[in-house]
Protein backbone atom coordinates (compact mmCIF):
# COMPACT_ATOMS: atom_id res chain seq x y z
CA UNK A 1 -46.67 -57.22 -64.90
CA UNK A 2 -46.53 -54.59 -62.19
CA UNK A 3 -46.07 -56.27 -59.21
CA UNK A 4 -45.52 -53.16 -56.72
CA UNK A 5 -47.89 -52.37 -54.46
CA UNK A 6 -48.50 -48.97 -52.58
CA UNK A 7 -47.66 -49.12 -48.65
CA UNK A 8 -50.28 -49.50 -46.36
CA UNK A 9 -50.91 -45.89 -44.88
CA UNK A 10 -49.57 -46.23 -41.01
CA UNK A 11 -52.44 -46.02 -38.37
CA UNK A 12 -52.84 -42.46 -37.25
CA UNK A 13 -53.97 -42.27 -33.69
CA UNK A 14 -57.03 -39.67 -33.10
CA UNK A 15 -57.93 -37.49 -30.10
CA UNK A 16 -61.34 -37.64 -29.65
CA UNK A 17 -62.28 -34.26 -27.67
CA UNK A 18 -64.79 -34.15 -25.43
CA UNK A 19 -67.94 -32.23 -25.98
CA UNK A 20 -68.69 -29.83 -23.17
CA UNK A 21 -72.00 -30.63 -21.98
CA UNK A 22 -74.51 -27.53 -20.91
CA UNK A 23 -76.12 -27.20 -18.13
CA UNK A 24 -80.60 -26.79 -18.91
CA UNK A 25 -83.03 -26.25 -16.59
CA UNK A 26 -86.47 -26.73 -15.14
CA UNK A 27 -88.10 -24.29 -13.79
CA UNK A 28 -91.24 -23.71 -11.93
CA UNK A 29 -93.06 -21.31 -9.30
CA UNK A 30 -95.54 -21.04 -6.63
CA UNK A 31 -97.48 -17.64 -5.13
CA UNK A 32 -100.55 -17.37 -2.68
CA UNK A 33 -101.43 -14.57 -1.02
CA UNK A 34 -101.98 -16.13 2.41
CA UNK A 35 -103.74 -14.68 5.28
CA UNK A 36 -103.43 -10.95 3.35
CA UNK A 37 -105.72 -8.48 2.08
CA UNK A 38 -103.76 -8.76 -1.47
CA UNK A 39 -100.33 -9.90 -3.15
CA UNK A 40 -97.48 -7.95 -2.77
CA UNK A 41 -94.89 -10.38 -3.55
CA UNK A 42 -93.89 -9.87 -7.24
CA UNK A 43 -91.38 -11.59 -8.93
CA UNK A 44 -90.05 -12.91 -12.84
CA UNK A 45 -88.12 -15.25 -15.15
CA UNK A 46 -86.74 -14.33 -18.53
CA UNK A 47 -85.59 -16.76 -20.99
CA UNK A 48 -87.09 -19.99 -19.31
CA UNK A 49 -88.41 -21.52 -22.46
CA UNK A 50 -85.45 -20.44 -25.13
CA UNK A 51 -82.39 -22.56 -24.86
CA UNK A 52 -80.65 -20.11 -27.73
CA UNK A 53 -81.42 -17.16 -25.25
CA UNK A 54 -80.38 -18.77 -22.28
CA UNK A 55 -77.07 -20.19 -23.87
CA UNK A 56 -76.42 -16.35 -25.00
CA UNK A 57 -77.52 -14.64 -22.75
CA UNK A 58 -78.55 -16.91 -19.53
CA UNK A 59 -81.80 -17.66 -17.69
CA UNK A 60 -82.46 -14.80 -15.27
CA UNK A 61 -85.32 -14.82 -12.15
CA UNK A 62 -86.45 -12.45 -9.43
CA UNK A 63 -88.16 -12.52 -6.07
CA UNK A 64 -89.35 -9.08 -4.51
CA UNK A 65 -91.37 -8.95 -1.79
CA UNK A 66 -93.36 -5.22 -0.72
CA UNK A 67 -93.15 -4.39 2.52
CA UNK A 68 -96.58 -4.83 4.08
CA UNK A 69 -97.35 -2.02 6.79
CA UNK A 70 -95.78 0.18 4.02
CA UNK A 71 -96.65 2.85 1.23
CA UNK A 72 -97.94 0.53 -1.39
CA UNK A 73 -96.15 -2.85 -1.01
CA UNK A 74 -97.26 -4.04 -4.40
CA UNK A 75 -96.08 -0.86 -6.25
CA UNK A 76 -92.58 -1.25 -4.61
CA UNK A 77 -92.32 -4.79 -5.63
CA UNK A 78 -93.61 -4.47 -9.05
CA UNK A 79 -91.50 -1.06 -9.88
CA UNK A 80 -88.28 -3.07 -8.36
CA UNK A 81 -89.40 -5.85 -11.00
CA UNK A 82 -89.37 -3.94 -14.01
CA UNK A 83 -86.25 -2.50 -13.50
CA UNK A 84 -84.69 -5.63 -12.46
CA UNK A 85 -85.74 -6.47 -15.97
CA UNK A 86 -84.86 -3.50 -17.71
CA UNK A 87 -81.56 -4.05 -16.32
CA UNK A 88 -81.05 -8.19 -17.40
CA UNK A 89 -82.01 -7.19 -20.80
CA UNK A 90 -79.16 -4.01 -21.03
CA UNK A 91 -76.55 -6.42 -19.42
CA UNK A 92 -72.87 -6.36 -21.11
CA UNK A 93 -71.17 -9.62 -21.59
CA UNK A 94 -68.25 -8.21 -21.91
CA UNK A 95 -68.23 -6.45 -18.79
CA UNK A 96 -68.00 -8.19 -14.91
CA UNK A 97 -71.65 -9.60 -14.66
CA UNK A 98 -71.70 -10.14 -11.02
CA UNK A 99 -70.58 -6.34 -10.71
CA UNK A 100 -73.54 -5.23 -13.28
CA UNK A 101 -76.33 -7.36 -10.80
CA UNK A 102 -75.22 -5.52 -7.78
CA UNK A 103 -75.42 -1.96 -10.10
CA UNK A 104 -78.96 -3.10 -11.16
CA UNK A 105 -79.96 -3.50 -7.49
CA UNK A 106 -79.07 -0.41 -6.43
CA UNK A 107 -80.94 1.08 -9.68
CA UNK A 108 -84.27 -0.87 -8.46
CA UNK A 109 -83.99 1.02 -5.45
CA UNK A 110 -83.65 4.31 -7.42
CA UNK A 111 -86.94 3.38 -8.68
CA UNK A 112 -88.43 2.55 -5.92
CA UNK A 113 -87.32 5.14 -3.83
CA UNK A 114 -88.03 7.76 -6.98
CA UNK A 115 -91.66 6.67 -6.78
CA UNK A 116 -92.51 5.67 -3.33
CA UNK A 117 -90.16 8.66 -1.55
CA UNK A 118 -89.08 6.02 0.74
CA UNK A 119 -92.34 5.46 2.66
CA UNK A 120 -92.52 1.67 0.99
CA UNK A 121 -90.13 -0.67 -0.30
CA UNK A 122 -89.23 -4.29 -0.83
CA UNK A 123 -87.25 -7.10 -0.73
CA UNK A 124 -85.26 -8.88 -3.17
CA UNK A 125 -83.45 -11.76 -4.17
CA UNK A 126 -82.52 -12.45 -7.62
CA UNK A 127 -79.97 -14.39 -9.57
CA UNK A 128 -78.44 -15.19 -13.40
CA UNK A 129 -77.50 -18.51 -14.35
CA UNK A 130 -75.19 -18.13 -17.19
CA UNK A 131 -72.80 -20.26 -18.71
CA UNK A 132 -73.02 -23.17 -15.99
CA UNK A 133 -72.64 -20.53 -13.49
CA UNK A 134 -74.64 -18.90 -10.90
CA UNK A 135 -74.29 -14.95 -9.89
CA UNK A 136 -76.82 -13.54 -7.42
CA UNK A 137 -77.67 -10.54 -5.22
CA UNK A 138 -80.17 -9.91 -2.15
CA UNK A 139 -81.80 -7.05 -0.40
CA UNK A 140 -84.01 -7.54 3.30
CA UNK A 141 -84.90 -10.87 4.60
CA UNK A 142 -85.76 -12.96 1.43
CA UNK A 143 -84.53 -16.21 1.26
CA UNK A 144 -81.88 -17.98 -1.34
CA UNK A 145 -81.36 -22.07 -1.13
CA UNK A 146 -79.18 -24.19 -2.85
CA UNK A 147 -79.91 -28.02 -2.63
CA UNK A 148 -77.30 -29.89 -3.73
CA UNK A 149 -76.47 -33.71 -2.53
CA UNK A 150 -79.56 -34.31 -0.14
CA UNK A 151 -78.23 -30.96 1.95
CA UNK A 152 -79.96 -27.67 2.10
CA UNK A 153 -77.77 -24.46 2.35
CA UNK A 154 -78.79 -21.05 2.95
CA UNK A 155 -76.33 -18.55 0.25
CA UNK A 156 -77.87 -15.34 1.37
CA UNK A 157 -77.40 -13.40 4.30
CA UNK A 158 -80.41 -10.86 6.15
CA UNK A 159 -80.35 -7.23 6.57
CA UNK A 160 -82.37 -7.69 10.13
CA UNK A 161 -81.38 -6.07 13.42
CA UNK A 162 -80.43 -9.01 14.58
CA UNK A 163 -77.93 -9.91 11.68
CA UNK A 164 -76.53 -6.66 12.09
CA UNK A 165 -76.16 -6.66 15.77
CA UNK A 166 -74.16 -10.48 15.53
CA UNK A 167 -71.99 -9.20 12.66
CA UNK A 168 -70.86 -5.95 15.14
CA UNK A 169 -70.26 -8.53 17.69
CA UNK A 170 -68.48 -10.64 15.75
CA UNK A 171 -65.74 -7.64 15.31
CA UNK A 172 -65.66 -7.94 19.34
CA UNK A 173 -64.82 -11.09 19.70
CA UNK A 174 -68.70 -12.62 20.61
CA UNK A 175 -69.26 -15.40 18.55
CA UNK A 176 -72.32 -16.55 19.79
CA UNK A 177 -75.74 -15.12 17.71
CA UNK A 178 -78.08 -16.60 20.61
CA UNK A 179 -77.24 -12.96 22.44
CA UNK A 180 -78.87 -11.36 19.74
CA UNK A 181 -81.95 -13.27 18.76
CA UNK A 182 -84.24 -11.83 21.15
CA UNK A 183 -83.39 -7.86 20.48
CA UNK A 184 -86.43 -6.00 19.86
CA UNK A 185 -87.37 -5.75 16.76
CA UNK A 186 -84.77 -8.09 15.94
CA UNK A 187 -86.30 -8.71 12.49
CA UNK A 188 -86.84 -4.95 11.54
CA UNK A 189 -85.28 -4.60 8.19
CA UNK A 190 -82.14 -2.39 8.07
CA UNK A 191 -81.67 -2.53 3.89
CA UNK A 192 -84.43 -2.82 1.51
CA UNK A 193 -85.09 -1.30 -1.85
CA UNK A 194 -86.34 1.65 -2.17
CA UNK A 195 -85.01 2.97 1.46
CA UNK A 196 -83.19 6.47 1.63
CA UNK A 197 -79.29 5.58 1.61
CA UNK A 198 -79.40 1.89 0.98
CA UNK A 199 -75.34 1.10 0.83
CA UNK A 200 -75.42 -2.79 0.99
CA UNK A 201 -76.37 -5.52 -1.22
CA UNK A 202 -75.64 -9.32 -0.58
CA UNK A 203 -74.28 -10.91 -3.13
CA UNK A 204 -71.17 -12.76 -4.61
CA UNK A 205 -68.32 -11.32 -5.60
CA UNK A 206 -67.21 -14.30 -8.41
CA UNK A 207 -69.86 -16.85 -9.39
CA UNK A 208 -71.08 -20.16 -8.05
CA UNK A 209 -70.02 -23.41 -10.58
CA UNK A 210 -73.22 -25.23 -11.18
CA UNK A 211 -73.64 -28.53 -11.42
CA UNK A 212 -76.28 -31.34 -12.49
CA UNK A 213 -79.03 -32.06 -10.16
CA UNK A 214 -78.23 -28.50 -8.14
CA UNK A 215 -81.86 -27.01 -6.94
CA UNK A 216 -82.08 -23.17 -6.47
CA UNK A 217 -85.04 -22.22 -4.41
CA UNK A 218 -85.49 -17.98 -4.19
CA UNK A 219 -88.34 -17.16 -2.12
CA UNK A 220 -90.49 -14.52 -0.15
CA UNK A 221 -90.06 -14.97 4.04
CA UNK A 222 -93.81 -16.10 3.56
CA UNK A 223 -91.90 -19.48 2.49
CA UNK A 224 -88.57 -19.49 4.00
CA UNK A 225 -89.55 -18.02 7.04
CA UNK A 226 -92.62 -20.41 8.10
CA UNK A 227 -91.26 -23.98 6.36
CA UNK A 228 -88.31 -25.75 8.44
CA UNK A 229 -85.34 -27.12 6.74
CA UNK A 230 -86.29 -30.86 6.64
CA UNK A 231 -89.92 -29.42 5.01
CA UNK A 232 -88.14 -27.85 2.26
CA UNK A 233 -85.50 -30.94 2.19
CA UNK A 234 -88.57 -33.56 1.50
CA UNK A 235 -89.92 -30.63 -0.99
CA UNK A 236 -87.29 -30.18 -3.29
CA UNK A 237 -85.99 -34.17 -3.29
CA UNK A 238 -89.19 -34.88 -5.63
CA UNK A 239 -88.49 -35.81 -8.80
CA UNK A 240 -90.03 -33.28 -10.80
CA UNK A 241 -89.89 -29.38 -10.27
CA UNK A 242 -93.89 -28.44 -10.74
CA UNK A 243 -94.05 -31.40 -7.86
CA UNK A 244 -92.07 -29.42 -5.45
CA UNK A 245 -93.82 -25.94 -5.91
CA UNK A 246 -97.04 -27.79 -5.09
CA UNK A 247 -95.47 -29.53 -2.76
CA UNK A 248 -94.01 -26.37 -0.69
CA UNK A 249 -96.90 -25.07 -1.06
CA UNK A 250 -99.11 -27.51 0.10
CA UNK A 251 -96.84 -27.37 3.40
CA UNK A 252 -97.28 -23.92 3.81
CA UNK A 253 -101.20 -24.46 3.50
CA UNK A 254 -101.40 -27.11 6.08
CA UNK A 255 -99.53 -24.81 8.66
CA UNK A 256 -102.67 -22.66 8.51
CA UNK A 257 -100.89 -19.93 10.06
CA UNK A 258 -103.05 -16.91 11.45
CA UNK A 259 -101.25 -14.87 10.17
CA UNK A 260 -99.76 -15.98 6.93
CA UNK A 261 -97.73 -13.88 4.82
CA UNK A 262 -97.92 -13.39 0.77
CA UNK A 263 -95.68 -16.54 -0.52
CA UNK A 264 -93.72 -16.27 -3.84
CA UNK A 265 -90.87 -18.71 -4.75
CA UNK A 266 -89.32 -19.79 -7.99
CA UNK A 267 -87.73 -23.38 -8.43
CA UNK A 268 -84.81 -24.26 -10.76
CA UNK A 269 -83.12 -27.02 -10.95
CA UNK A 270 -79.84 -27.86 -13.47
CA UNK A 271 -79.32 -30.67 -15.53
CA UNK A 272 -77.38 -31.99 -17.67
């Protein structure tokens, strides 16, 4: 009888690797046309609703805002839309993406300017989330949160008077923008789309890591420029992301401002 046995295989340790998690998101929006004859405010999301197209090719959103007092407002905001678009949809991966948003700013202004003649224009604040990332570019005095850890942070900077005045003085050695807050027409837009010889765009030159529970919040000055920080703050710490469009908007309601302005915004919040 055989009495030899095989040997017991030794225990191989294993490596288990992680699996990369991927940042979704929820997304939602809010527009009114406030105290105005009409909307101007125009603005888009592309791929909200196909996780296959936004791992690919990632979730991309736009706020423009036509310049009331303007050629045809809702003309420049709608024509800066399309090409905005246009321009998403043309993107190459393989090429610098925050370089290609800037280019397709500019080309909205093309646009704009092409059809307008640079009697109108619009704002403009738009952004791709791709690959856990955020890139982004602004135009004129939209507005750009981030909410992230119960604090609200402004990411994009105006093209106003008195931005531009502060940022000169800032080169002389005045670091106070108090001195410059009461110029006139210290909100008079010094970029916007569709303006003859538009040569600056906000925006970042490598992207933003983003993380679970971030809140993006890209909206018309008919929302940024009426709610106050802590509004927004008690807005965008609900739960759920329809919630906190009604919710901002329900603020901007009970302001009943004379005067209101058209209010677009789109909410998006990561998760994991």
């Amino acid at each position: 009888m055989d009495n030899t046995f095989a040997a017991m295989p030794q225990s191989i340790p294993t490596t288990v690797m992680p699996v990369e998690r991927v940042l979704s998101y929820q997304i939602s929006n809010l527009q009114g046309v406030g105290c105005r004859a009409r909307q101007e405010d125009s603005f888009t999301i592309m791929n909200a609703f196909d996780v296959v197209a936004i791992k690919e090719k990632g979730l991309f959103f736009a706020v423009c805002d036509g310049m009331g007092g303007m050629k045809d407002g809702k003309l420049a905001s709608e024509t800066a839309i399309a090409s905005l678009r246009a321009s998403f949809q043309s993107l190459d991966y393989s090429r610098d993406l925050a370089k290609q948003l800037v280019e397709s700013v500019y080309n909205a202004s093309a646009k704009v300017e092409s059809i307008i003649g640079g009697d109108g224009g619009s704002t403009v604040v738009t952004g791709i989330l791709y690959q856990g990332k955020l890139y982004y570019a602004s135009v004129g005095d939209s507005y750009f949160y981030l909410y992230r850890g119960g604090k609200l942070y402004r990411i994009n900077a105006e093209h106003n008077l008195t931005q531009d005045r502060f940022l000169e003085a800032i080169q002389d050695g005045d670091m106070n923008p108090d001195n410059y807050r009461d110029l006139p027409e210290a909100t008079a837009l010094t970029e916007f789309l569709g303006m003859i010889g538009i040569d600056r765009v906000d925006a970042f030159v490598r992207p933003m890591k983003m993380y679970d529970g971030d809140i993006l919040l890209a909206c018309s000055d008919g929302v940024g420029g009426v709610l106050s920080e802590q509004e927004l703050i008690d807005s965008l710490s609900l739960s759920d992301v329809s919630e906190m469009s009604r919710s901002i908007e329900n603020r901007i309601v009970a302001h009943q401002r004379p005067h209101q302005d058209n209010f677009t915004g789109v909410v998006v919040k990561c998760i994991l």
